[in-house]
PDB file of N, CA and C in Angstrom:
ATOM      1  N   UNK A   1      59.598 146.959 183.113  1.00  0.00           N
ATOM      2  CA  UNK A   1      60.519 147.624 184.011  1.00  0.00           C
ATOM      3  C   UNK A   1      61.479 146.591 184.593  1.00  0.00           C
ATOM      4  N   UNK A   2      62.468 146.393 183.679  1.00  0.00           N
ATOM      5  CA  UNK A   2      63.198 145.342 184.486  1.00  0.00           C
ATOM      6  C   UNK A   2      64.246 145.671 185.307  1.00  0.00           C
ATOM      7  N   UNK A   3      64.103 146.945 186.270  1.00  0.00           N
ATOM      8  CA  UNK A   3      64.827 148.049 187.213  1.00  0.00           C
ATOM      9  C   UNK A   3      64.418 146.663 188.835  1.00  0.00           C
ATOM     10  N   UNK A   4      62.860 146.482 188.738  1.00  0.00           N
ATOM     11  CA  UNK A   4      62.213 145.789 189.713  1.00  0.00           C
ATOM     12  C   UNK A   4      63.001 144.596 189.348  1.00  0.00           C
ATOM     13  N   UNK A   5      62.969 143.391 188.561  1.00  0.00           N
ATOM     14  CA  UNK A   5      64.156 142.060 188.780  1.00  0.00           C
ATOM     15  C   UNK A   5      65.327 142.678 189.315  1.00  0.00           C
ATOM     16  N   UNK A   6      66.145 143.710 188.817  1.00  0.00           N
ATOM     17  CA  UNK A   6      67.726 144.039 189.381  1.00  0.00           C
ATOM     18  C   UNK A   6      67.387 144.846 190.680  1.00  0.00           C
ATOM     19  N   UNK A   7      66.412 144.999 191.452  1.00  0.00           N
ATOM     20  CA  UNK A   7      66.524 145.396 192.846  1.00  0.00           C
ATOM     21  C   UNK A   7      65.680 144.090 193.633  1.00  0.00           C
ATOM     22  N   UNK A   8      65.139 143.301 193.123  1.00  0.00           N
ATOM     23  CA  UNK A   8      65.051 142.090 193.927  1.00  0.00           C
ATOM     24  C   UNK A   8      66.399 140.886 193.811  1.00  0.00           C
ATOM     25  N   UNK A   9      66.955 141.130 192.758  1.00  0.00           N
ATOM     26  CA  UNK A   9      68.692 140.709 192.676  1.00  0.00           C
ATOM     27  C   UNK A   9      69.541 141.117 193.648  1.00  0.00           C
ATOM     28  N   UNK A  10      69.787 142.167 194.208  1.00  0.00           N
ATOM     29  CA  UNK A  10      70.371 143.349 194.733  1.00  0.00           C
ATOM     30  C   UNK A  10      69.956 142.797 196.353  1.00  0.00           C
ATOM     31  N   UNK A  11      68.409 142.825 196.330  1.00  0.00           N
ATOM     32  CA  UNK A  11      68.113 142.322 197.604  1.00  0.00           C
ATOM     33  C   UNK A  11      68.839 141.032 198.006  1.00  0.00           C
ATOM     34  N   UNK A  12      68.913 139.853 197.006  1.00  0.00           N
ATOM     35  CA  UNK A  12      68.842 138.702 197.247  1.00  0.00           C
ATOM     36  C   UNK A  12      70.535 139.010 198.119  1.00  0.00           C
ATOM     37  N   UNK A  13      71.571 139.519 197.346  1.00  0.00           N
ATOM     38  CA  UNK A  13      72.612 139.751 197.624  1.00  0.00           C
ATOM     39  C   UNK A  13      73.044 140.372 198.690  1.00  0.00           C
ATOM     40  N   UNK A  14      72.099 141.257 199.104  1.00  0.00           N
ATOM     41  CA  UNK A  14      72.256 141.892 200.485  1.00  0.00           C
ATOM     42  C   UNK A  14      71.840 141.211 201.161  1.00  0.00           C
ATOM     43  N   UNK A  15      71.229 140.428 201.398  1.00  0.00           N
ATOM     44  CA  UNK A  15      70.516 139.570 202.452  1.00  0.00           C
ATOM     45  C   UNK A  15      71.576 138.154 202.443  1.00  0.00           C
ATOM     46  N   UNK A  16      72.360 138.057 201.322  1.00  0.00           N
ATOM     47  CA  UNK A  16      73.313 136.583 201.664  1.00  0.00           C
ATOM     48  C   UNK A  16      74.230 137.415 202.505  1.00  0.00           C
ATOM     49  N   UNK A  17      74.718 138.504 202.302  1.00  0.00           N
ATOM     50  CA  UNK A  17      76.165 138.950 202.378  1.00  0.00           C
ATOM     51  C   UNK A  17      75.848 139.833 203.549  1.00  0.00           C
ATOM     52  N   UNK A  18      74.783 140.218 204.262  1.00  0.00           N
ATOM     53  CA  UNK A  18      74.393 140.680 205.702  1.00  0.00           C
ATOM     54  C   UNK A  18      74.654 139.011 206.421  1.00  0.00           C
ATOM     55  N   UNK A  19      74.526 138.182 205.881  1.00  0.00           N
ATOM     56  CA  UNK A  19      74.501 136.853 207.141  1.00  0.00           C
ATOM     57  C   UNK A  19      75.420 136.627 207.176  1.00  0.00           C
ATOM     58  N   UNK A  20      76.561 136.768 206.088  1.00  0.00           N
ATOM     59  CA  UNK A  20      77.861 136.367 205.939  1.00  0.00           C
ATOM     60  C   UNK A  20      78.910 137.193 207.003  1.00  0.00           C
ATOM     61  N   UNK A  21      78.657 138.220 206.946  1.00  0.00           N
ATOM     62  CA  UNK A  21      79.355 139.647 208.462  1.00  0.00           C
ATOM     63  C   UNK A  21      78.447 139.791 209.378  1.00  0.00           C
ATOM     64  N   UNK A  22      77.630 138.805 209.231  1.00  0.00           N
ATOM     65  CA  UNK A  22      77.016 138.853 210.690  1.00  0.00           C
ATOM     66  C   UNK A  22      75.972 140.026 210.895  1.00  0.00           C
ATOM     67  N   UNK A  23      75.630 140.568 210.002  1.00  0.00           N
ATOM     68  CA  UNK A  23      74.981 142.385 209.960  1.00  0.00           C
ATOM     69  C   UNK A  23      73.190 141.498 210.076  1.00  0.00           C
ATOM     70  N   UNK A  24      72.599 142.493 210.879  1.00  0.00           N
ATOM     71  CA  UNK A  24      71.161 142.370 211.142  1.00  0.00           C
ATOM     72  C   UNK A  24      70.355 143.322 210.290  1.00  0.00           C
ATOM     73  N   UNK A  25      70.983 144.807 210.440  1.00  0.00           N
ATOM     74  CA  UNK A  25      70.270 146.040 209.739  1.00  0.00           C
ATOM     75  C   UNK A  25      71.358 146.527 208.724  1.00  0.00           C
ATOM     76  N   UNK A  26      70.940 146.781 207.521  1.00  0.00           N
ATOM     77  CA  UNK A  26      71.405 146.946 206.329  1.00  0.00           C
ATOM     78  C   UNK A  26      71.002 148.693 206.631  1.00  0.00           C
ATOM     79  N   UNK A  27      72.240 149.858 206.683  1.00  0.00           N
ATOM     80  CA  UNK A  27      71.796 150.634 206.521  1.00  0.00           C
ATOM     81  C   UNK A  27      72.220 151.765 204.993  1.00  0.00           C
ATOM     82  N   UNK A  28      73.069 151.396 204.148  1.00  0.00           N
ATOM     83  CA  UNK A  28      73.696 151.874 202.867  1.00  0.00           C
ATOM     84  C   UNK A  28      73.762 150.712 202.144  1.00  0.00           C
ATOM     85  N   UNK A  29      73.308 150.555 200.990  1.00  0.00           N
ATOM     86  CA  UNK A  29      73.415 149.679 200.165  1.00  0.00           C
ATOM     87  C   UNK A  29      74.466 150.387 198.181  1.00  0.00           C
ATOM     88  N   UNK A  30      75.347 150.440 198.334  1.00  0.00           N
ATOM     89  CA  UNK A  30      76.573 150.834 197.424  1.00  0.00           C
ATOM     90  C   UNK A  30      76.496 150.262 196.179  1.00  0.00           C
ATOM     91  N   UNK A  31      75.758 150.853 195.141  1.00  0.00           N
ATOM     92  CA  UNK A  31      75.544 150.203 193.598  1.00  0.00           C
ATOM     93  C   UNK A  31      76.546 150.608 192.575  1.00  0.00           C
ATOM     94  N   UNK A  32      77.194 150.196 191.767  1.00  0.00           N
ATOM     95  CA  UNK A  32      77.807 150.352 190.580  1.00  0.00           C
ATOM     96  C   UNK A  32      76.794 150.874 189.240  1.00  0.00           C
ATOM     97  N   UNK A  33      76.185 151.701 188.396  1.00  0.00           N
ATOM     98  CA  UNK A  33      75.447 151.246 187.183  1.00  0.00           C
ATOM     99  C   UNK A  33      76.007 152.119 185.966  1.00  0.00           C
ATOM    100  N   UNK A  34      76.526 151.261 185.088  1.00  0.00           N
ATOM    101  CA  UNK A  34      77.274 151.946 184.026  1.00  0.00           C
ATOM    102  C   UNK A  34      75.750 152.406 182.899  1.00  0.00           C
ATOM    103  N   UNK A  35      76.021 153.302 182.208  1.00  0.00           N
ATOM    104  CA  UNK A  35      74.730 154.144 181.036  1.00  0.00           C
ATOM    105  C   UNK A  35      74.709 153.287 180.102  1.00  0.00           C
ATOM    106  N   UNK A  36      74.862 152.415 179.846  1.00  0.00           N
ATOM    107  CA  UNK A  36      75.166 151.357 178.892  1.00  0.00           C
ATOM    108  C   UNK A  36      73.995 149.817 178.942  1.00  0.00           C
ATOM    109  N   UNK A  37      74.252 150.010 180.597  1.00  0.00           N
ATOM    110  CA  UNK A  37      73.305 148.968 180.655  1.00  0.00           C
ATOM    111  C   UNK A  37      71.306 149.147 180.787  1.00  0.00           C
ATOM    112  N   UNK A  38      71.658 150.903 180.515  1.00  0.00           N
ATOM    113  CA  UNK A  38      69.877 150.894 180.051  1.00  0.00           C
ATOM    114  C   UNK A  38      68.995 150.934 181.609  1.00  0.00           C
ATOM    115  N   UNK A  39      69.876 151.079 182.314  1.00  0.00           N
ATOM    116  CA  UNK A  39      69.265 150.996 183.821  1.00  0.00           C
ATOM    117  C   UNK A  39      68.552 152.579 184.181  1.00  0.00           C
ATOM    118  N   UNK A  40      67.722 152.697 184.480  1.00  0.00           N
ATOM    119  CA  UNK A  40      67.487 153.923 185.039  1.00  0.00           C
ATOM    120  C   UNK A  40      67.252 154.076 186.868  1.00  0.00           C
ATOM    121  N   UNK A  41      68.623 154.947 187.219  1.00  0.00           N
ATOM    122  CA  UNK A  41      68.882 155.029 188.471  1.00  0.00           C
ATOM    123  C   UNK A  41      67.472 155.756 189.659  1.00  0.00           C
ATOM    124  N   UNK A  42      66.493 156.305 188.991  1.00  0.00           N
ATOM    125  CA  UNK A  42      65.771 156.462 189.737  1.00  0.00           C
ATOM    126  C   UNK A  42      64.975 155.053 189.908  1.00  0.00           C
ATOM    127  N   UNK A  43      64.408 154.432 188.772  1.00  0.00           N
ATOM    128  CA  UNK A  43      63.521 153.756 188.910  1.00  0.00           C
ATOM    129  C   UNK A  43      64.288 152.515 189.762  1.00  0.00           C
ATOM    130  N   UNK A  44      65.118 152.384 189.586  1.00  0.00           N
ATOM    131  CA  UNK A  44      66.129 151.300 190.609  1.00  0.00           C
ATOM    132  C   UNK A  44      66.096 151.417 192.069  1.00  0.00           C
ATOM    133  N   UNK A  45      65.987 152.884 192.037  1.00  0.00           N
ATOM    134  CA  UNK A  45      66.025 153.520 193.704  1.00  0.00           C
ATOM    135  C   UNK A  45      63.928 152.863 194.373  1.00  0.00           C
ATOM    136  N   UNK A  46      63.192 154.056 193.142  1.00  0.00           N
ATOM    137  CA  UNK A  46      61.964 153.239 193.372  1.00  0.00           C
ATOM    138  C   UNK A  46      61.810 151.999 193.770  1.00  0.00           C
ATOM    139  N   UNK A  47      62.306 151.381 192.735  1.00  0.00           N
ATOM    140  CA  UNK A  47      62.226 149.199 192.870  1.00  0.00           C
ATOM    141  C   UNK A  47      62.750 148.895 193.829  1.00  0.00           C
ATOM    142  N   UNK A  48      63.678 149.154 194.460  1.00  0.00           N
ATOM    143  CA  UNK A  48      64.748 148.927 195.602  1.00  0.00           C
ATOM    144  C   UNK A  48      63.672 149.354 196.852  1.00  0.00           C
ATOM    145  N   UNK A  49      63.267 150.363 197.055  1.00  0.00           N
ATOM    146  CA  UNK A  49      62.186 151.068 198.251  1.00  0.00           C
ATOM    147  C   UNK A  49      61.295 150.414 198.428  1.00  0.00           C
ATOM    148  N   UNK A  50      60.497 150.213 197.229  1.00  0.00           N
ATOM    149  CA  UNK A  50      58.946 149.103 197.297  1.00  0.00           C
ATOM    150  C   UNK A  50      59.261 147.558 197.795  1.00  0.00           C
ATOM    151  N   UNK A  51      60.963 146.646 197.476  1.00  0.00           N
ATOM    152  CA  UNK A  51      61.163 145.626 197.510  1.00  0.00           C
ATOM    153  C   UNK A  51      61.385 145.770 198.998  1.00  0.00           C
ATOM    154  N   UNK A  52      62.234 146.243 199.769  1.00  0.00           N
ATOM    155  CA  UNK A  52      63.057 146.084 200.810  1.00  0.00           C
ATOM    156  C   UNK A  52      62.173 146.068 202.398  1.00  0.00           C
ATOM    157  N   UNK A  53      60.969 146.038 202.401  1.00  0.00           N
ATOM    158  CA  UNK A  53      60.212 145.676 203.057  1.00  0.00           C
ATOM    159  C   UNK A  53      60.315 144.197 203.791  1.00  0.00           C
ATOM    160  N   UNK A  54      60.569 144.087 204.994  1.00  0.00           N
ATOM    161  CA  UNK A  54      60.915 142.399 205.077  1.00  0.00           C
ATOM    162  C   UNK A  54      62.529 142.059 205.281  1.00  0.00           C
ATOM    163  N   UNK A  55      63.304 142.445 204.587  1.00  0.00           N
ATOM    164  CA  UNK A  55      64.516 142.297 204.932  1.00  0.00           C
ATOM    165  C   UNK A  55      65.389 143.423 205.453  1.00  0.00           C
ATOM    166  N   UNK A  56      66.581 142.596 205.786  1.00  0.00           N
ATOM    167  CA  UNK A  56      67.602 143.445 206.824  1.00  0.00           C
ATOM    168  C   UNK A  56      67.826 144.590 205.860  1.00  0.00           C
ATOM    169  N   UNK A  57      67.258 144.793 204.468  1.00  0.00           N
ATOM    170  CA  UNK A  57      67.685 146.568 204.119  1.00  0.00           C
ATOM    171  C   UNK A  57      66.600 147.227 204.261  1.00  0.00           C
ATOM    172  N   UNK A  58      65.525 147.074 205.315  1.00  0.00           N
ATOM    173  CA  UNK A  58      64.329 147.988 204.886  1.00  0.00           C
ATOM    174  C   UNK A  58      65.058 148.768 205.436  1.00  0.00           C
ATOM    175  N   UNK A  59      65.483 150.035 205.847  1.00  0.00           N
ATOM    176  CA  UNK A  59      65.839 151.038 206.327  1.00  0.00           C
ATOM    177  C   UNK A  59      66.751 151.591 205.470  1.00  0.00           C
ATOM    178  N   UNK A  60      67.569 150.762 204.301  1.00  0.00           N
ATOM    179  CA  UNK A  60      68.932 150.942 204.005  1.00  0.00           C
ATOM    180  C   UNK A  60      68.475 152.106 202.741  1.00  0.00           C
ATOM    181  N   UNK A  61      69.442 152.763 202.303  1.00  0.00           N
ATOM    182  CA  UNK A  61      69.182 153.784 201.041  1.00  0.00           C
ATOM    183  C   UNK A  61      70.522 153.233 200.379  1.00  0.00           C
ATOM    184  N   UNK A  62      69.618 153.410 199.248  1.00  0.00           N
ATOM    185  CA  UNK A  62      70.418 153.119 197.960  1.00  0.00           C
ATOM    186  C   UNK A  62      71.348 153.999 197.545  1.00  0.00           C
ATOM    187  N   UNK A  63      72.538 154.276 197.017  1.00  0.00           N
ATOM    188  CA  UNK A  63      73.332 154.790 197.019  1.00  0.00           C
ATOM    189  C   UNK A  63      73.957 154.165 195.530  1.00  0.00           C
ATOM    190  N   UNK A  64      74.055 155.622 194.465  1.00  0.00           N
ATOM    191  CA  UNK A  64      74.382 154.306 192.922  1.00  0.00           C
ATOM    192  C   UNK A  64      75.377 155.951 192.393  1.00  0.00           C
ATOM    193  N   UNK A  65      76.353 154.645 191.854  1.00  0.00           N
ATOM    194  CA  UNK A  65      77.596 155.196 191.354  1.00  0.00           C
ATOM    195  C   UNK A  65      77.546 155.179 190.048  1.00  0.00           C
ATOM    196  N   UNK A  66      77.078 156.258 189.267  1.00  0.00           N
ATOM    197  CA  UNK A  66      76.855 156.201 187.537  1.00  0.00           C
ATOM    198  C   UNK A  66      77.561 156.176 186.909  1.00  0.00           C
ATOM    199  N   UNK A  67      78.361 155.238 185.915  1.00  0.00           N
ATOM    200  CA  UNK A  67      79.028 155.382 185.440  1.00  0.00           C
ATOM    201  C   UNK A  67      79.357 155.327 183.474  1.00  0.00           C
ATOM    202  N   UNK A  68      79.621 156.719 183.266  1.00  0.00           N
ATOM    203  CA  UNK A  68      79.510 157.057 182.017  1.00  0.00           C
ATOM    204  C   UNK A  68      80.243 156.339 180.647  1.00  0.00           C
ATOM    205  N   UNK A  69      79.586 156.089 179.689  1.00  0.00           N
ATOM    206  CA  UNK A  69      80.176 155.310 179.022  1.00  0.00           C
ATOM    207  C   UNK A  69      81.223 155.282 178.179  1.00  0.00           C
ATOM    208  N   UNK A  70      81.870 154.500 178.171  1.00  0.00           N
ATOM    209  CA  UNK A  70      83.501 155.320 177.346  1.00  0.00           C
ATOM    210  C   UNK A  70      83.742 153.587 176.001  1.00  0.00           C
ATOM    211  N   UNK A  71      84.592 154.123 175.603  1.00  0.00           N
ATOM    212  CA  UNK A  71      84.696 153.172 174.350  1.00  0.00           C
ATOM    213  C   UNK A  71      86.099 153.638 173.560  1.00  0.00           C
ATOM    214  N   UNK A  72      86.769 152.976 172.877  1.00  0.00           N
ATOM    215  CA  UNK A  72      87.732 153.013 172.389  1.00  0.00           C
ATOM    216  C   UNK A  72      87.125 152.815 170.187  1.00  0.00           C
ATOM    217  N   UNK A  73      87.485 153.711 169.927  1.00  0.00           N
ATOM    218  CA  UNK A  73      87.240 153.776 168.157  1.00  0.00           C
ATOM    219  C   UNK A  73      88.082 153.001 167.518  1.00  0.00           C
ATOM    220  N   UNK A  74      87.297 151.921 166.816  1.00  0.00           N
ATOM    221  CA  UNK A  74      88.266 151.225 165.493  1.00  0.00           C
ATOM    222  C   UNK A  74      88.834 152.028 164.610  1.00  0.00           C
ATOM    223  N   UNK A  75      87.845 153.152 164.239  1.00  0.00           N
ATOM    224  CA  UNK A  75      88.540 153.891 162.910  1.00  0.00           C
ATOM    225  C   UNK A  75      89.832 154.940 163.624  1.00  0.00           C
ATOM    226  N   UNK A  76      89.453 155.412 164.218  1.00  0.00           N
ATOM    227  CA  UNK A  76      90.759 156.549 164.855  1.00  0.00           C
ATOM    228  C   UNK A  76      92.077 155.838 165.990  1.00  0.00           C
ATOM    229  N   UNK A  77      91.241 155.025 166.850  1.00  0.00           N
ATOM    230  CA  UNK A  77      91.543 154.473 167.815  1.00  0.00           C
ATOM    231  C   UNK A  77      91.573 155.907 168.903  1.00  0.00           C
ATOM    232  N   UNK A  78      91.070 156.532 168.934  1.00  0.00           N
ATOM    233  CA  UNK A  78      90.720 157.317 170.103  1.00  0.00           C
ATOM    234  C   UNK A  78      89.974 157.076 171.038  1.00  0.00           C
ATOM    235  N   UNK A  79      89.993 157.019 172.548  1.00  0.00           N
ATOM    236  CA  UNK A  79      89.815 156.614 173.422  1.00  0.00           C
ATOM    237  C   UNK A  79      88.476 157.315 173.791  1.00  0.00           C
ATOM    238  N   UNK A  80      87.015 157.823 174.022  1.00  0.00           N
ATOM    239  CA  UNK A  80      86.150 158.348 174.501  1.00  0.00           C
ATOM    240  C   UNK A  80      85.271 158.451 175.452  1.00  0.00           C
ATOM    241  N   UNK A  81      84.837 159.113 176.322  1.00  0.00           N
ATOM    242  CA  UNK A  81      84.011 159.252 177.563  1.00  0.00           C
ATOM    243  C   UNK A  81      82.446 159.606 176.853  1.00  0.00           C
ATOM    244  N   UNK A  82      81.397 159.737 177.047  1.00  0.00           N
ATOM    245  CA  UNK A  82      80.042 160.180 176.522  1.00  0.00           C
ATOM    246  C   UNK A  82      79.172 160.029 177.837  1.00  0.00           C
ATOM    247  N   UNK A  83      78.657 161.648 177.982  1.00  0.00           N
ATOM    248  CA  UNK A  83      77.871 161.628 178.815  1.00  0.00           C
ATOM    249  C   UNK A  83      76.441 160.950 178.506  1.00  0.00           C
ATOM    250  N   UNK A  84      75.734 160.615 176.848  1.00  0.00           N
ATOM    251  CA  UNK A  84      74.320 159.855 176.820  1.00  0.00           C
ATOM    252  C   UNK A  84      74.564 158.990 177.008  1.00  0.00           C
ATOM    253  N   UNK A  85      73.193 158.872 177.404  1.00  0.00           N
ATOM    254  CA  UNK A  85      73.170 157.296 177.731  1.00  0.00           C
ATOM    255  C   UNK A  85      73.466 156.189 176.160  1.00  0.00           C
ATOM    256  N   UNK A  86      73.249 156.437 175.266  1.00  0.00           N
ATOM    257  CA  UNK A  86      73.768 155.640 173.901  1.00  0.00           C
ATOM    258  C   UNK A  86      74.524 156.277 173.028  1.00  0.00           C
ATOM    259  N   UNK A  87      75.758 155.228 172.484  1.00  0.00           N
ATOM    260  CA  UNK A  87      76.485 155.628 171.707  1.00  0.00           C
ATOM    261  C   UNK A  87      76.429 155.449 170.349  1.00  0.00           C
ATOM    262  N   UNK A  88      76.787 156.363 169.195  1.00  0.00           N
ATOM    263  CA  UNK A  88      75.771 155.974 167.706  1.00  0.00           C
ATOM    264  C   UNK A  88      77.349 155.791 167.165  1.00  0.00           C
ATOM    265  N   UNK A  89      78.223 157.158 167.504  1.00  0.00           N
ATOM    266  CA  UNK A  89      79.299 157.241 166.928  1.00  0.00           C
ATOM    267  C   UNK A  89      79.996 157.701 167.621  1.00  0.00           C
ATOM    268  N   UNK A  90      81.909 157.439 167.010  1.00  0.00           N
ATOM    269  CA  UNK A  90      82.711 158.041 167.778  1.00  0.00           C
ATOM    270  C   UNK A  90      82.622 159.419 167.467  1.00  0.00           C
ATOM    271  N   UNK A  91      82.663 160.072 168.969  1.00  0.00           N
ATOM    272  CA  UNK A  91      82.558 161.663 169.032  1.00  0.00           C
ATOM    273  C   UNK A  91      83.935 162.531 168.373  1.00  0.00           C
ATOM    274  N   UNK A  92      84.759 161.660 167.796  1.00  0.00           N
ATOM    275  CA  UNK A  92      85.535 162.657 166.887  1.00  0.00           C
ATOM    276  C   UNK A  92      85.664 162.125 165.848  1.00  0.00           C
ATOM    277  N   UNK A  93      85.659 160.902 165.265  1.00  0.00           N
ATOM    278  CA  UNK A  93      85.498 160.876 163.713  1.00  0.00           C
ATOM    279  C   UNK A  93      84.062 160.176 162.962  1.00  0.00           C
ATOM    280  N   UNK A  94      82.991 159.802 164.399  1.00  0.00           N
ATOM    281  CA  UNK A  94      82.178 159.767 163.052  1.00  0.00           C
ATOM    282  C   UNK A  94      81.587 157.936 162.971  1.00  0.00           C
ATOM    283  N   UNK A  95      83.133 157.494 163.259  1.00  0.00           N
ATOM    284  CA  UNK A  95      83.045 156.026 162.584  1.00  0.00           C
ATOM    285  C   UNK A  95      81.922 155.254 163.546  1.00  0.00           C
ATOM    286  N   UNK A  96      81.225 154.479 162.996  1.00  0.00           N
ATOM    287  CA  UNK A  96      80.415 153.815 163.665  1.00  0.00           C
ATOM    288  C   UNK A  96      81.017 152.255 164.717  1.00  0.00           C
ATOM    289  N   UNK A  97      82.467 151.493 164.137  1.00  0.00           N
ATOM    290  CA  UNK A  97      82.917 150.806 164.750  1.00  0.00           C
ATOM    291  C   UNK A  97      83.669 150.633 165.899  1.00  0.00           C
ATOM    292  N   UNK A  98      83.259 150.169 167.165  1.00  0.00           N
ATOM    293  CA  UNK A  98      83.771 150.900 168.427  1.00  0.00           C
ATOM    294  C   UNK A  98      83.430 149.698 169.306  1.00  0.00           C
ATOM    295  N   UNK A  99      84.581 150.189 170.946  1.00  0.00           N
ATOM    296  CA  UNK A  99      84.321 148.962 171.390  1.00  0.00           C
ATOM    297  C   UNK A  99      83.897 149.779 172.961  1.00  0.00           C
ATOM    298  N   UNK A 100      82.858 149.393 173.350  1.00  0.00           N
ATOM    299  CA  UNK A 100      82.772 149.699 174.674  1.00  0.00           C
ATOM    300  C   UNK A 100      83.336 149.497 175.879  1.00  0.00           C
ATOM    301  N   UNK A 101      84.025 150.374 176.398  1.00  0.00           N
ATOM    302  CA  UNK A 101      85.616 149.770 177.258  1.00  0.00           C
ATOM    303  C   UNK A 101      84.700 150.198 178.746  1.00  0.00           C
ATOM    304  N   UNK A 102      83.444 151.187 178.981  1.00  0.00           N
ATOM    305  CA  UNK A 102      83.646 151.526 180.515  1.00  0.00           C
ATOM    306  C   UNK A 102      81.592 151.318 179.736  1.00  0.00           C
ATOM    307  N   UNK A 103      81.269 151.450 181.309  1.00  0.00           N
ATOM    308  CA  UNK A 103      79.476 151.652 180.903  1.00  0.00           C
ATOM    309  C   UNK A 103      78.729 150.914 181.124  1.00  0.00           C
ATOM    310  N   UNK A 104      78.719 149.822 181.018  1.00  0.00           N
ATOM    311  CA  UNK A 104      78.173 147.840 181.125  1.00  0.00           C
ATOM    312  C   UNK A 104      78.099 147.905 182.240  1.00  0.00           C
ATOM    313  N   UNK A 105      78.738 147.895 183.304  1.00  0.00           N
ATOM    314  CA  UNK A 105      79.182 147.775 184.879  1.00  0.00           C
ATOM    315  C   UNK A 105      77.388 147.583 185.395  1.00  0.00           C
ATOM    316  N   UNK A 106      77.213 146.217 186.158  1.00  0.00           N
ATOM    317  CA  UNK A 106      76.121 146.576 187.032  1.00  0.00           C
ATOM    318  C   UNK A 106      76.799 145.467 188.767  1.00  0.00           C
ATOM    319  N   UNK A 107      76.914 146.390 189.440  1.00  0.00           N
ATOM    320  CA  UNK A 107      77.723 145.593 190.838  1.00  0.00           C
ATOM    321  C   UNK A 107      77.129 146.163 192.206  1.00  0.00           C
ATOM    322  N   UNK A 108      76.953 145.474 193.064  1.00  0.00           N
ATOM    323  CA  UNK A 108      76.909 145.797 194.383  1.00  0.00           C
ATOM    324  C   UNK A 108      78.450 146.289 194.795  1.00  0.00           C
ATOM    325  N   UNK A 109      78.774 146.949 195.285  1.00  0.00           N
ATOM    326  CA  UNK A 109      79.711 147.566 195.818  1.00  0.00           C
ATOM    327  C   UNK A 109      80.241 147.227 197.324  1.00  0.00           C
ATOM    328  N   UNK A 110      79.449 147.152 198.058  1.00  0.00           N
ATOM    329  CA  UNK A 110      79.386 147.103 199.531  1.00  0.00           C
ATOM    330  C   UNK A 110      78.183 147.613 199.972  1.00  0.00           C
ATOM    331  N   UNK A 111      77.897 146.798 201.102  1.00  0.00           N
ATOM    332  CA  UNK A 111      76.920 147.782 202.213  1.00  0.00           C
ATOM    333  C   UNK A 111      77.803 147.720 203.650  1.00  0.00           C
ATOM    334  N   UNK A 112      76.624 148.869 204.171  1.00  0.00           N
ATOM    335  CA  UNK A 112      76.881 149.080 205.796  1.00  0.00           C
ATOM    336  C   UNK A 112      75.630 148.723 206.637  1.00  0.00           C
ATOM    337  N   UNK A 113      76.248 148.219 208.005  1.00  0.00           N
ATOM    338  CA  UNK A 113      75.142 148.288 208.650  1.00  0.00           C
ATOM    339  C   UNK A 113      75.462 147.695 209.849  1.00  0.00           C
ATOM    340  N   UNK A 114      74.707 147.294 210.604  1.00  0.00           N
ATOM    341  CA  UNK A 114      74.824 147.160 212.346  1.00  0.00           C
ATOM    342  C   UNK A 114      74.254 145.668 212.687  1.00  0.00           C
ATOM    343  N   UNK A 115      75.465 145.022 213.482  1.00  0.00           N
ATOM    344  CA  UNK A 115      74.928 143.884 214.085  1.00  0.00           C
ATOM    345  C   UNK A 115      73.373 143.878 214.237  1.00  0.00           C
TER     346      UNK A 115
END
């Protein structure tokens, strides 16, 4: 489950960047996760809950922005969105050669929270 390393990552980052604005209590923590990178947003939320014990986000909720994977086709050059999580082929011709333009994304976004 490597959901648990990317929410003790996540932590590490909230906890530099709470000292950096001065923030004590972490209460929204703002994730990026594109379908591409194989992440599964619950189990992230899980890993994130069990980790945050101890630091300025125990209170904070995770909050994750999914983002669907899109890719541009060598053979057509048509531009595509795909709601699965994996792409085999382009959804209008087929061709297997393609470049993944949106999906990869894994980012902290921002948090909120209170002196």
């Amino acid at each position: 489950m490597h959901e648990l390393s990317i929410a003790l990552s996540v932590l590490d980052i909230v906890r530099s960047a709470a000292a950096d604005a001065g923030i004590s209590r972490v209460d929204t923590v703002r994730l990026r996760v594109g379908r591409a990178t194989g992440v599964l947003p619950d189990a992230l939320r899980f890993a994130f809950d069990c980790s945050k014990a101890g630091t300025p986000a125990e209170v904070a909720v995770l909050e994750i922005e999914e983002v669907p994977i899109g890719g541009r086709c060598d053979a057509c050059e048509s531009d595509f969105t795909s709601p699965e999580p994996y792409v085999l082929a382009c959804p209008f011709c087929g061709g297997a050669s393609f470049r993944v333009t949106t999906g990869d994304e894994l980012a902290v976004l921002d948090l909120e929270g209170e002196p």
